[in-house]
PDB file of N, CA and C in Angstrom:
ATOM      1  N   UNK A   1      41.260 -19.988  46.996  1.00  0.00           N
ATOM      2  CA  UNK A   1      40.157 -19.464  47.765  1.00  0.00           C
ATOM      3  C   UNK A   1      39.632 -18.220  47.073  1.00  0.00           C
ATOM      4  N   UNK A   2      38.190 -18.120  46.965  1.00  0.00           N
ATOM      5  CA  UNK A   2      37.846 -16.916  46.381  1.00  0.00           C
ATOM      6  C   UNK A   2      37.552 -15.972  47.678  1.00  0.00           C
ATOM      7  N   UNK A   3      37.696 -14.864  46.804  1.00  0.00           N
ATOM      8  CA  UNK A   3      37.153 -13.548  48.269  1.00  0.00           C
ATOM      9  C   UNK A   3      36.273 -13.006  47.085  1.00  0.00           C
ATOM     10  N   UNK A   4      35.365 -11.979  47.795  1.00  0.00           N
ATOM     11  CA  UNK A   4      34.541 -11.067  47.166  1.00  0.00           C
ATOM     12  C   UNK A   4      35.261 -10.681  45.983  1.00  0.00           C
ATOM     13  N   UNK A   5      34.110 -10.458  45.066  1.00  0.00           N
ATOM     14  CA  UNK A   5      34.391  -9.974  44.034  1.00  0.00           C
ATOM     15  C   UNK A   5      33.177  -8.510  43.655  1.00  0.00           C
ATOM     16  N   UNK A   6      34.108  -7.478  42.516  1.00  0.00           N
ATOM     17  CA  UNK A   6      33.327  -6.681  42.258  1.00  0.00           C
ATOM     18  C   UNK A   6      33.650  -6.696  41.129  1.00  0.00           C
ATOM     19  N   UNK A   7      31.987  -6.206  40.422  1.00  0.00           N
ATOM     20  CA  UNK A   7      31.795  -6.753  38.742  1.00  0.00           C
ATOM     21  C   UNK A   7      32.226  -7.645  38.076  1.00  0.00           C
ATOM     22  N   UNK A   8      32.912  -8.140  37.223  1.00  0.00           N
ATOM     23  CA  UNK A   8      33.126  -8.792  36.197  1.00  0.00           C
ATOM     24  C   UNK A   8      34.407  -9.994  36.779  1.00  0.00           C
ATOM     25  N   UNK A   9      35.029  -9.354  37.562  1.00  0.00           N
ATOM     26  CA  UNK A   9      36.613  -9.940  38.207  1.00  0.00           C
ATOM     27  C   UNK A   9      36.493 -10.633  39.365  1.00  0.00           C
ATOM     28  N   UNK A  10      36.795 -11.747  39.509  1.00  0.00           N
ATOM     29  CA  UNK A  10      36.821 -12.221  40.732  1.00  0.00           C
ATOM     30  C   UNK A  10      38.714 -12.717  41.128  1.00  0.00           C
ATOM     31  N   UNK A  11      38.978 -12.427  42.180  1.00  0.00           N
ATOM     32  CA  UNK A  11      40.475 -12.079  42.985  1.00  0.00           C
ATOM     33  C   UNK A  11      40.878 -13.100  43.628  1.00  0.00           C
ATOM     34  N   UNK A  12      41.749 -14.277  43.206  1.00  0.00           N
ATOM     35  CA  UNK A  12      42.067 -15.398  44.115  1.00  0.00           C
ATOM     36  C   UNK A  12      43.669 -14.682  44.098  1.00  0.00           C
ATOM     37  N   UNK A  13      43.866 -15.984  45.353  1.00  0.00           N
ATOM     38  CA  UNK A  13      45.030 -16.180  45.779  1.00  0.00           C
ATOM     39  C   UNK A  13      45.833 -16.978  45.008  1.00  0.00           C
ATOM     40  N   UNK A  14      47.186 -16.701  44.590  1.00  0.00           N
ATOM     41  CA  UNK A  14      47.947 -17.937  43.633  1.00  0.00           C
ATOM     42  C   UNK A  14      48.811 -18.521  45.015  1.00  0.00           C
ATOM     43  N   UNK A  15      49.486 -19.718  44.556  1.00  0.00           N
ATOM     44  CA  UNK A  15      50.024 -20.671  45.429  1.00  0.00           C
ATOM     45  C   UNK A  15      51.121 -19.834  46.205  1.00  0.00           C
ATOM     46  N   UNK A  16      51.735 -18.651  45.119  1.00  0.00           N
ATOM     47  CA  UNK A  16      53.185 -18.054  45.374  1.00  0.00           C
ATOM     48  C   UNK A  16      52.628 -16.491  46.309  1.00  0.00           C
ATOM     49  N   UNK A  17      51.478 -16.505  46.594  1.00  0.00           N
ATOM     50  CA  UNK A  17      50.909 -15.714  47.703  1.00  0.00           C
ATOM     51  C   UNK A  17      50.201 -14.306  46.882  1.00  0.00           C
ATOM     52  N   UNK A  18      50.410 -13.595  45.912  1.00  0.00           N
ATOM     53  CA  UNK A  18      50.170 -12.841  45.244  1.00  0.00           C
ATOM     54  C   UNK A  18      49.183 -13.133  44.143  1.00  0.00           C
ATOM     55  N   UNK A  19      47.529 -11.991  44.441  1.00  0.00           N
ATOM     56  CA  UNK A  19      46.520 -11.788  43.682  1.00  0.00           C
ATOM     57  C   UNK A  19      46.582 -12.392  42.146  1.00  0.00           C
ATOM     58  N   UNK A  20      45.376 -13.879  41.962  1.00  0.00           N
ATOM     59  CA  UNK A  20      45.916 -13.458  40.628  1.00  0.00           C
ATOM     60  C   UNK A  20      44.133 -13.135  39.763  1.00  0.00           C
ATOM     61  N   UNK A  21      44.343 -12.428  38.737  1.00  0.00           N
ATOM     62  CA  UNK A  21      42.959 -11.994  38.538  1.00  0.00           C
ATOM     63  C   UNK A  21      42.651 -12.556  37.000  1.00  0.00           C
ATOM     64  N   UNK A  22      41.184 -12.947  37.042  1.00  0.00           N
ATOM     65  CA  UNK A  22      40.609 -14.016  35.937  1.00  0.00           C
ATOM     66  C   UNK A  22      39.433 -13.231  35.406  1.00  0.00           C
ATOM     67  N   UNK A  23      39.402 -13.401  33.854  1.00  0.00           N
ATOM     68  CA  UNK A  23      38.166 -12.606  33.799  1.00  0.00           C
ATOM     69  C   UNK A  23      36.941 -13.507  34.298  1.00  0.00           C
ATOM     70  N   UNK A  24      35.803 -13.263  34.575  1.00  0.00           N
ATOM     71  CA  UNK A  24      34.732 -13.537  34.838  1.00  0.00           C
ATOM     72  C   UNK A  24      33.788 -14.110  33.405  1.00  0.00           C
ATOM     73  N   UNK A  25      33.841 -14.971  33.092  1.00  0.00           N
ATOM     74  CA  UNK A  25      32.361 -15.085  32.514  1.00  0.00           C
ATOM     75  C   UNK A  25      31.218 -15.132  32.263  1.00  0.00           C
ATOM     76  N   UNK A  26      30.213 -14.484  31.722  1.00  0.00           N
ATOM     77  CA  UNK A  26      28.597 -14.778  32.790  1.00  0.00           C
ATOM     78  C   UNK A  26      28.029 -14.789  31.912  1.00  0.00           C
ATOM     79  N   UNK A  27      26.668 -15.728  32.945  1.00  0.00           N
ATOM     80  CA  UNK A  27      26.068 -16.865  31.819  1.00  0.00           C
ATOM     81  C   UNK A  27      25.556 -16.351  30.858  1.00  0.00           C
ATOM     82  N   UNK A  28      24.850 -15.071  30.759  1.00  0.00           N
ATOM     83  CA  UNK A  28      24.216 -14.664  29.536  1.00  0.00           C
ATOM     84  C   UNK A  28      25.236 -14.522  28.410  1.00  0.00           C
ATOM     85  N   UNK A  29      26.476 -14.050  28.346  1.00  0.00           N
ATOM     86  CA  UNK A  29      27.649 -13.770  26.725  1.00  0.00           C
ATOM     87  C   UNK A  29      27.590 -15.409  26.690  1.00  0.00           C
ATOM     88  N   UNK A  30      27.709 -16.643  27.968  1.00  0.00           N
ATOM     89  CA  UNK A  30      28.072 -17.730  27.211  1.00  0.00           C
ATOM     90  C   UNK A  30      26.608 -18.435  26.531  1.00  0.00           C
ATOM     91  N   UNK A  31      25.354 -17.514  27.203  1.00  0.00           N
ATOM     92  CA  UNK A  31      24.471 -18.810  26.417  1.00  0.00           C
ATOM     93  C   UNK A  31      24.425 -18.303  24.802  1.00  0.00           C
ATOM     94  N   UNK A  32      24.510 -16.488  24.802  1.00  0.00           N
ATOM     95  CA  UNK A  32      24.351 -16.178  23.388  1.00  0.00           C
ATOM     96  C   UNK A  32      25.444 -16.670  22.288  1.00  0.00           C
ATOM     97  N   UNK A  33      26.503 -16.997  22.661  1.00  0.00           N
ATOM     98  CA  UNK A  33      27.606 -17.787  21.793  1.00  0.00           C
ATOM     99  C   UNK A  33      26.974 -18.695  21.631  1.00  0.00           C
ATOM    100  N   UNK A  34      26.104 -19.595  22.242  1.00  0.00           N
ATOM    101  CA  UNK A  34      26.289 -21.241  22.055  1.00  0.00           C
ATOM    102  C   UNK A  34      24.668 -21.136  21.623  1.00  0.00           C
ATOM    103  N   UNK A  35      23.857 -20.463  21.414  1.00  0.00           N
ATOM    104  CA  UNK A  35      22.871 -20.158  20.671  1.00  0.00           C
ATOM    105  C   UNK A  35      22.757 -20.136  19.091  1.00  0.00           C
ATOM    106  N   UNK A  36      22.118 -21.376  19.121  1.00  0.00           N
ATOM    107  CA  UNK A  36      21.702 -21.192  17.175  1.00  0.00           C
ATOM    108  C   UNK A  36      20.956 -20.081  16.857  1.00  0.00           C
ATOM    109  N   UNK A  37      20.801 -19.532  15.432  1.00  0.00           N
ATOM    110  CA  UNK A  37      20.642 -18.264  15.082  1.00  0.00           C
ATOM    111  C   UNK A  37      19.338 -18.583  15.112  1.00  0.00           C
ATOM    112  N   UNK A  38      18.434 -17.252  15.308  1.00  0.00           N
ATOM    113  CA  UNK A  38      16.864 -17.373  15.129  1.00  0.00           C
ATOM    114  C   UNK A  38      16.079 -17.628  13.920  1.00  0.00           C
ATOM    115  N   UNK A  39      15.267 -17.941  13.834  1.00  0.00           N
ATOM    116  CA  UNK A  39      14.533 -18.205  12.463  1.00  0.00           C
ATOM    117  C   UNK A  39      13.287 -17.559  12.148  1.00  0.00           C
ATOM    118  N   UNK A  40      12.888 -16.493  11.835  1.00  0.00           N
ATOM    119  CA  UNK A  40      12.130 -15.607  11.613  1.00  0.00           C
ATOM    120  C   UNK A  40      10.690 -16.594  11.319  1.00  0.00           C
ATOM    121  N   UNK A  41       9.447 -16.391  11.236  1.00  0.00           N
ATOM    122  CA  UNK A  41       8.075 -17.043  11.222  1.00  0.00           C
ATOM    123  C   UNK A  41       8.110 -17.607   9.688  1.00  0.00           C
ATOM    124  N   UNK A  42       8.743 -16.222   9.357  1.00  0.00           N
ATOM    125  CA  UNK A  42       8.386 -17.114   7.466  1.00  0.00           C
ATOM    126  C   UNK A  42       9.350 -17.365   7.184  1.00  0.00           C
ATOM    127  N   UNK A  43      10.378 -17.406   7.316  1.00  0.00           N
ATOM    128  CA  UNK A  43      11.324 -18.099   7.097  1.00  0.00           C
ATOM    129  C   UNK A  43      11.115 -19.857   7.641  1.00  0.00           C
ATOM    130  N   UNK A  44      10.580 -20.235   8.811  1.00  0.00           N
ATOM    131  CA  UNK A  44       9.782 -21.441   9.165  1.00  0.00           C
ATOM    132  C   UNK A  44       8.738 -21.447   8.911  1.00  0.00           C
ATOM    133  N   UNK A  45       7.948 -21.275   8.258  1.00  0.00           N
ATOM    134  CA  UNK A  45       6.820 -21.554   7.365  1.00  0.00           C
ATOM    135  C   UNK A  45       7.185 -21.880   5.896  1.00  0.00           C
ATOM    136  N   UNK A  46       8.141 -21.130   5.498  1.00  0.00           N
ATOM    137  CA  UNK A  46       8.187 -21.581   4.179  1.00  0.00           C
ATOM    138  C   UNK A  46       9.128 -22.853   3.961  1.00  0.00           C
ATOM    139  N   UNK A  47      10.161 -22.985   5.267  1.00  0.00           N
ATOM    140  CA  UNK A  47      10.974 -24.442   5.299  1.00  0.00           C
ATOM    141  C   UNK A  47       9.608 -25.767   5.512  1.00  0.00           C
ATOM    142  N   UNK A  48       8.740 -25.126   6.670  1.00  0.00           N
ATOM    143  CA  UNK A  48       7.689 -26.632   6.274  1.00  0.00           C
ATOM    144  C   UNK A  48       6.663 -26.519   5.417  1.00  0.00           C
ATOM    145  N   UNK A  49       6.388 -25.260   4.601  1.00  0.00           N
ATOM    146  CA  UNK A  49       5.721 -25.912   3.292  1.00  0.00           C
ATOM    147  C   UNK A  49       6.389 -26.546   2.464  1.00  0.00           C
ATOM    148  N   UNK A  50       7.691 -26.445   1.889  1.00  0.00           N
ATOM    149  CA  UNK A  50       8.921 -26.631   1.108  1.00  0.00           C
ATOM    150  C   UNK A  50       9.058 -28.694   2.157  1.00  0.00           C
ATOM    151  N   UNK A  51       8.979 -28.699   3.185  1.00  0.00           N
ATOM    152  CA  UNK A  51       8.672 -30.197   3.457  1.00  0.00           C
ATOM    153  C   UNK A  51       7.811 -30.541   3.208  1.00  0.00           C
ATOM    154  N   UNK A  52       6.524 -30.165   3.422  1.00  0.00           N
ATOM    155  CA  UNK A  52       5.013 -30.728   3.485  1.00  0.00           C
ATOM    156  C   UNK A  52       4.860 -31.131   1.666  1.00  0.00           C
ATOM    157  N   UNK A  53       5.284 -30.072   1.022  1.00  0.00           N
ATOM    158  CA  UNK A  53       5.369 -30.523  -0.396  1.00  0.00           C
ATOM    159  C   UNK A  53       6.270 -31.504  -0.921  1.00  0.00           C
ATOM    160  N   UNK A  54       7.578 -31.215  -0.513  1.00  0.00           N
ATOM    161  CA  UNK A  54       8.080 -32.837  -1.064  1.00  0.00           C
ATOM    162  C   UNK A  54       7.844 -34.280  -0.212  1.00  0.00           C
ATOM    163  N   UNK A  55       7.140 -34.054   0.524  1.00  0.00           N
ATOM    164  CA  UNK A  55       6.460 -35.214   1.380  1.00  0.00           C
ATOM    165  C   UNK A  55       5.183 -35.755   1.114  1.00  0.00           C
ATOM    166  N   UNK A  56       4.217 -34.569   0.132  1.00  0.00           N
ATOM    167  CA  UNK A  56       3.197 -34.849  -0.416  1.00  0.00           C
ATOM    168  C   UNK A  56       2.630 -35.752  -1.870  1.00  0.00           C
ATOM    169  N   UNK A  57       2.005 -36.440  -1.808  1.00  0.00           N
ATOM    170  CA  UNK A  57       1.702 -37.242  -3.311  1.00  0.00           C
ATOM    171  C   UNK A  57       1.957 -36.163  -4.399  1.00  0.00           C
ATOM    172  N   UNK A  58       1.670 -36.751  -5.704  1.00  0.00           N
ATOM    173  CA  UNK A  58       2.041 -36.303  -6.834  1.00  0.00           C
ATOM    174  C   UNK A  58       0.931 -35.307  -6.765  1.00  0.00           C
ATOM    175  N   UNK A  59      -0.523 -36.382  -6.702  1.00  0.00           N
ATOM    176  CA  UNK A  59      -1.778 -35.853  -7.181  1.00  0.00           C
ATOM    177  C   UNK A  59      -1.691 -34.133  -6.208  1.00  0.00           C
ATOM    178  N   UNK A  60      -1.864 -34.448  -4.819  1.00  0.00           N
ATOM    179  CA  UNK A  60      -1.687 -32.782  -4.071  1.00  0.00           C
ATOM    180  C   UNK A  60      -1.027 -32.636  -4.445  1.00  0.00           C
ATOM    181  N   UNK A  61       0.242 -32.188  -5.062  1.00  0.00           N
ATOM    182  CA  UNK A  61       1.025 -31.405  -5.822  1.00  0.00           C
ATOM    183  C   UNK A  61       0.550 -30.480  -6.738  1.00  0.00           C
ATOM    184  N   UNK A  62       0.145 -30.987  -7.279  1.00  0.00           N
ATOM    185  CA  UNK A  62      -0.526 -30.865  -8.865  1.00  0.00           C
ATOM    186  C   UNK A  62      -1.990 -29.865  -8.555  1.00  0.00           C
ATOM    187  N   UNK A  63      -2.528 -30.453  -7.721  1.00  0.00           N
ATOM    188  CA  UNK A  63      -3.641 -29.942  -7.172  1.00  0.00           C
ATOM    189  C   UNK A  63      -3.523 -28.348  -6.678  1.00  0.00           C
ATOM    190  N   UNK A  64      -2.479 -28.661  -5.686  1.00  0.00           N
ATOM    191  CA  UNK A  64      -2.115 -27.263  -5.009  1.00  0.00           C
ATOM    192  C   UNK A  64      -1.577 -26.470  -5.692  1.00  0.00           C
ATOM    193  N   UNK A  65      -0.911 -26.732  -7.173  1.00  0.00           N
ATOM    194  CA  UNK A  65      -0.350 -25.781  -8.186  1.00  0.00           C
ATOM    195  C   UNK A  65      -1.636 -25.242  -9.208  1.00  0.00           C
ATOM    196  N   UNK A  66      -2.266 -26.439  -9.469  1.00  0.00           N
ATOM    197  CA  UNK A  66      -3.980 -26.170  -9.876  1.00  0.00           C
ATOM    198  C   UNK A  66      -4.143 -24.621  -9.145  1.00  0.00           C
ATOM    199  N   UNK A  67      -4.583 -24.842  -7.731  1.00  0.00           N
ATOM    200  CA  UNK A  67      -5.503 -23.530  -7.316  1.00  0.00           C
ATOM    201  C   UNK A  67      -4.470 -22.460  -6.895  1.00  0.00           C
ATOM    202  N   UNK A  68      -3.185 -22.719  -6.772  1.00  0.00           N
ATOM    203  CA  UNK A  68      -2.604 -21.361  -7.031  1.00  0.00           C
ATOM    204  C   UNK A  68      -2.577 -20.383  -7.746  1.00  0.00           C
ATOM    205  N   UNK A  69      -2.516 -21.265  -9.462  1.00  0.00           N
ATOM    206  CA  UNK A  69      -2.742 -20.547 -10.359  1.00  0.00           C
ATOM    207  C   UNK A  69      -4.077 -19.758 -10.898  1.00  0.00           C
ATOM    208  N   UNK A  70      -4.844 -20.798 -10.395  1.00  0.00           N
ATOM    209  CA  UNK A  70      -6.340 -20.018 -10.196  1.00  0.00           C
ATOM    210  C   UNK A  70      -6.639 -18.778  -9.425  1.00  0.00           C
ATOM    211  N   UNK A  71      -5.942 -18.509  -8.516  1.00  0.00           N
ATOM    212  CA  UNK A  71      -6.109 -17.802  -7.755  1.00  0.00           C
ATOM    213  C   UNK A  71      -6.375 -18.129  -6.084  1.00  0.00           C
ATOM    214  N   UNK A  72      -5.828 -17.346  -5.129  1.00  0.00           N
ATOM    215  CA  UNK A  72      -5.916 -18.036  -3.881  1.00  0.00           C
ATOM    216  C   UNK A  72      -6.878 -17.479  -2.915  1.00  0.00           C
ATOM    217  N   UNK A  73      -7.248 -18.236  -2.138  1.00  0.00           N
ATOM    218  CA  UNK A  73      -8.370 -17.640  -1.117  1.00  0.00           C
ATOM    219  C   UNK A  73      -8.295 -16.011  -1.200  1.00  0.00           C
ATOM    220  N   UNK A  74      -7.554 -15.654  -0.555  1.00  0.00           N
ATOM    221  CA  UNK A  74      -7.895 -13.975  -0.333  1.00  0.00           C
ATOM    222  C   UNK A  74      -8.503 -13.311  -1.435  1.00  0.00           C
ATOM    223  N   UNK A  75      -7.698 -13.575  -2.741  1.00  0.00           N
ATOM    224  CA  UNK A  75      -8.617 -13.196  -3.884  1.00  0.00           C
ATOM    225  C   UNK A  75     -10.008 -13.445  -3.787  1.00  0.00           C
ATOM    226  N   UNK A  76     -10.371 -15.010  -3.946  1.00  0.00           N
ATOM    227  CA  UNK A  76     -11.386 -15.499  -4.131  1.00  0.00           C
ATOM    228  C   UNK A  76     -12.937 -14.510  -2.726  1.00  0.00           C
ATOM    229  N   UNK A  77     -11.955 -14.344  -1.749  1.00  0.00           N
ATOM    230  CA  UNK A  77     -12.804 -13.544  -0.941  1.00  0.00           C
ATOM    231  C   UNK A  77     -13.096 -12.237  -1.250  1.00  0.00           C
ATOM    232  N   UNK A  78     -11.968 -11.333  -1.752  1.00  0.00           N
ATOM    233  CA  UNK A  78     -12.281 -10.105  -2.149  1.00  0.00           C
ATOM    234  C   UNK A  78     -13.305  -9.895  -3.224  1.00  0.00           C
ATOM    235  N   UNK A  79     -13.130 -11.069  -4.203  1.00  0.00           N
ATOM    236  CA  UNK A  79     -14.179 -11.109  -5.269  1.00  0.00           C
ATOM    237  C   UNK A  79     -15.290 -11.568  -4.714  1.00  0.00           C
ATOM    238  N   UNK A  80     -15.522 -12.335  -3.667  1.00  0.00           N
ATOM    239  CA  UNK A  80     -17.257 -12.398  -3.473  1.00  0.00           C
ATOM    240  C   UNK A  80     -17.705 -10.945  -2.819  1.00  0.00           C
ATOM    241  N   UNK A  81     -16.763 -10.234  -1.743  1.00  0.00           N
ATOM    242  CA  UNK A  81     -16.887  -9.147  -1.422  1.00  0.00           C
ATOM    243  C   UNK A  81     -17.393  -7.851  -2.149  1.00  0.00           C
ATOM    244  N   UNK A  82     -16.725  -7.824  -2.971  1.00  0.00           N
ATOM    245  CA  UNK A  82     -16.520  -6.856  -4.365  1.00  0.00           C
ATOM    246  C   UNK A  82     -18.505  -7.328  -5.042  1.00  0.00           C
ATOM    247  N   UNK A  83     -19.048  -8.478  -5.213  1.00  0.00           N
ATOM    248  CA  UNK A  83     -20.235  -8.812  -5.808  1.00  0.00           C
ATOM    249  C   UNK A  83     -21.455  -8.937  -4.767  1.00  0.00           C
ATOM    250  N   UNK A  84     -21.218  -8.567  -3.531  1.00  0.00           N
ATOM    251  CA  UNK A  84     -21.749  -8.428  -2.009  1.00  0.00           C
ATOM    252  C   UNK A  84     -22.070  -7.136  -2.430  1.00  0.00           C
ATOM    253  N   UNK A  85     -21.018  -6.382  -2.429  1.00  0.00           N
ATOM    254  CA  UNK A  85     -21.122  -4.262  -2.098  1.00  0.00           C
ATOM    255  C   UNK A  85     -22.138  -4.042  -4.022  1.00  0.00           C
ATOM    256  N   UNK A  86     -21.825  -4.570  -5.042  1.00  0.00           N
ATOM    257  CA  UNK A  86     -22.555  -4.493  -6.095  1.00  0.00           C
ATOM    258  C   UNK A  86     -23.983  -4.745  -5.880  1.00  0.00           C
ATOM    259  N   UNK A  87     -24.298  -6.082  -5.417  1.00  0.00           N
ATOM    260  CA  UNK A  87     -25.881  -6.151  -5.220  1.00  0.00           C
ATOM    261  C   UNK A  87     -26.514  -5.403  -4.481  1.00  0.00           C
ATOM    262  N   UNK A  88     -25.573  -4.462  -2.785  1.00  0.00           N
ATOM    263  CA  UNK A  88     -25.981  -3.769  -2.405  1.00  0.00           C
ATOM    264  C   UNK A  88     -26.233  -2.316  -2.516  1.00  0.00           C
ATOM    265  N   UNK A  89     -25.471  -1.970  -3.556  1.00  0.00           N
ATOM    266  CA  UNK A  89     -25.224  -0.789  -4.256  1.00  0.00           C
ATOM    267  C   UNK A  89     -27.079  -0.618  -5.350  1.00  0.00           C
ATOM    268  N   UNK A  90     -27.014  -2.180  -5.942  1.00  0.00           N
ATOM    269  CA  UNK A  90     -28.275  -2.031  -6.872  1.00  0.00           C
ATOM    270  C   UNK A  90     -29.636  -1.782  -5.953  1.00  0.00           C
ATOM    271  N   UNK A  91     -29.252  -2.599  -4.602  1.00  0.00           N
ATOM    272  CA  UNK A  91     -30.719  -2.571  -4.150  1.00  0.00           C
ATOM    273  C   UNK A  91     -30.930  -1.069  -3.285  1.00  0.00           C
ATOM    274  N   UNK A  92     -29.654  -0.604  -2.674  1.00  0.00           N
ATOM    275  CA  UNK A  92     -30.330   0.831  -2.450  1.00  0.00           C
ATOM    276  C   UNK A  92     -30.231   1.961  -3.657  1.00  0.00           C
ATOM    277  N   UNK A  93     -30.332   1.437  -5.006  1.00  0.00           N
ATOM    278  CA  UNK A  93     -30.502   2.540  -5.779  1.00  0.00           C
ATOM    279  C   UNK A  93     -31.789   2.193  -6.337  1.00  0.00           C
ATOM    280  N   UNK A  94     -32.225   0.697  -6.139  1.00  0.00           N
ATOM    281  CA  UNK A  94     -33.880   0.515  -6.766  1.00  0.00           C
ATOM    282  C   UNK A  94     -34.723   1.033  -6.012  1.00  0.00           C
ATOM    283  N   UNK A  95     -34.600   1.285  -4.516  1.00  0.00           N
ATOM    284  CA  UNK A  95     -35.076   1.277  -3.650  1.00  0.00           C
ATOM    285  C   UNK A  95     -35.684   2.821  -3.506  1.00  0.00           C
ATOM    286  N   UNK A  96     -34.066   3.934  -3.774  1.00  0.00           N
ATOM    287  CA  UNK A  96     -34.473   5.626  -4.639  1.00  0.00           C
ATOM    288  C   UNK A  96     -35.427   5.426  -5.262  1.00  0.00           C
ATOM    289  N   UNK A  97     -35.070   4.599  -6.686  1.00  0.00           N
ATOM    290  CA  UNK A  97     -35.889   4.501  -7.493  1.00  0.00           C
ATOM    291  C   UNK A  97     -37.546   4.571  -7.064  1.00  0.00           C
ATOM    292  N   UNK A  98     -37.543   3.714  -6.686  1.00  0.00           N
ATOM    293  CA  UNK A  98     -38.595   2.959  -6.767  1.00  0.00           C
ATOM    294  C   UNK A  98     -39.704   4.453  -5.339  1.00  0.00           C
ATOM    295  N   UNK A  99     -38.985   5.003  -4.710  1.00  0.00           N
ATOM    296  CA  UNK A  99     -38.740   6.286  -3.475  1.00  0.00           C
ATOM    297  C   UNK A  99     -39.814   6.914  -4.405  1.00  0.00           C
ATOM    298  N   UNK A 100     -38.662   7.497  -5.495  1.00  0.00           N
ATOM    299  CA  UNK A 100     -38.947   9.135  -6.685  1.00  0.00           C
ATOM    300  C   UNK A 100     -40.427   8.303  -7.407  1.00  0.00           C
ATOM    301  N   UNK A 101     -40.564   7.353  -7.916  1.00  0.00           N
ATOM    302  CA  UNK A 101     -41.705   7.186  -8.170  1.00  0.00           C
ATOM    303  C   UNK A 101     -42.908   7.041  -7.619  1.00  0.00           C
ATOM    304  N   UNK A 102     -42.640   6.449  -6.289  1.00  0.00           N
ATOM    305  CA  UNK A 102     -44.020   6.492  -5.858  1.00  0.00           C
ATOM    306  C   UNK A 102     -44.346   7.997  -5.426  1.00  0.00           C
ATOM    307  N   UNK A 103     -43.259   8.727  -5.087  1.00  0.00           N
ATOM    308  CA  UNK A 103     -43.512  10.704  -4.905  1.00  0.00           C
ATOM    309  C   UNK A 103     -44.581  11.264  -6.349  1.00  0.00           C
ATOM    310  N   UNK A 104     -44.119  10.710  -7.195  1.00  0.00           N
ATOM    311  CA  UNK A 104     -44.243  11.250  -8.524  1.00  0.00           C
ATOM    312  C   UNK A 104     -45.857  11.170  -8.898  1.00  0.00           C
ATOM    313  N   UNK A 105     -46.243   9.865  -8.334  1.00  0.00           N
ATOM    314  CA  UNK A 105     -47.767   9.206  -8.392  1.00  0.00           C
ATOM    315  C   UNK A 105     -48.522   9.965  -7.643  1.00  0.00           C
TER     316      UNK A 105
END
């Protein structure tokens, strides 16, 4: 028979009449034991690219090593970026330009 318990211990009766005391287990220490370890985002990202590639044809293979080496999106964006701020750089300096001369006339 159980009686009340406080914290961790709960207090039965043994057959021979005298308290006998058990530790308590609770559920949270047993689910974290029986819990597989976590797997960080890139650490699962890079297990299913590492599938997606050996699951993939030869040709995407080849392909996707193609534009790596080329360079990868983010680059490819910074460089149109980078030739964006240049043309805008030329047109507000033609624009001076073009300011100081008509003053000059």
């Amino acid at each position: 028979m159980l009686s009340s318990f406080s914290g961790t211990k709960a207090v039965r009766k043994s057959p021979k009449g005298g308290p006998v005391r058990k530790m308590r287990q609770s559920l949270a220490s047993s689910a974290v034991a029986s819990r597989p370890k976590k797997i960080s985002t890139l650490e699962m990202s890079r297990m299913e690219w590492n599938a997606h590639i050996s699951s993939a044809p030869e040709e995407e293979v080849t392909e996707l090593e193609q534009s790596r080496r080329a360079g990868g999106f983010l680059e490819k964006v910074d460089f149109l970026q980078r030739v964006d701020q240049r043309k805008d750089d030329a047109r507000s300096s033609g624009k001076r330009r073009r300011l100081k001369l008509d003053t000059r006339v």
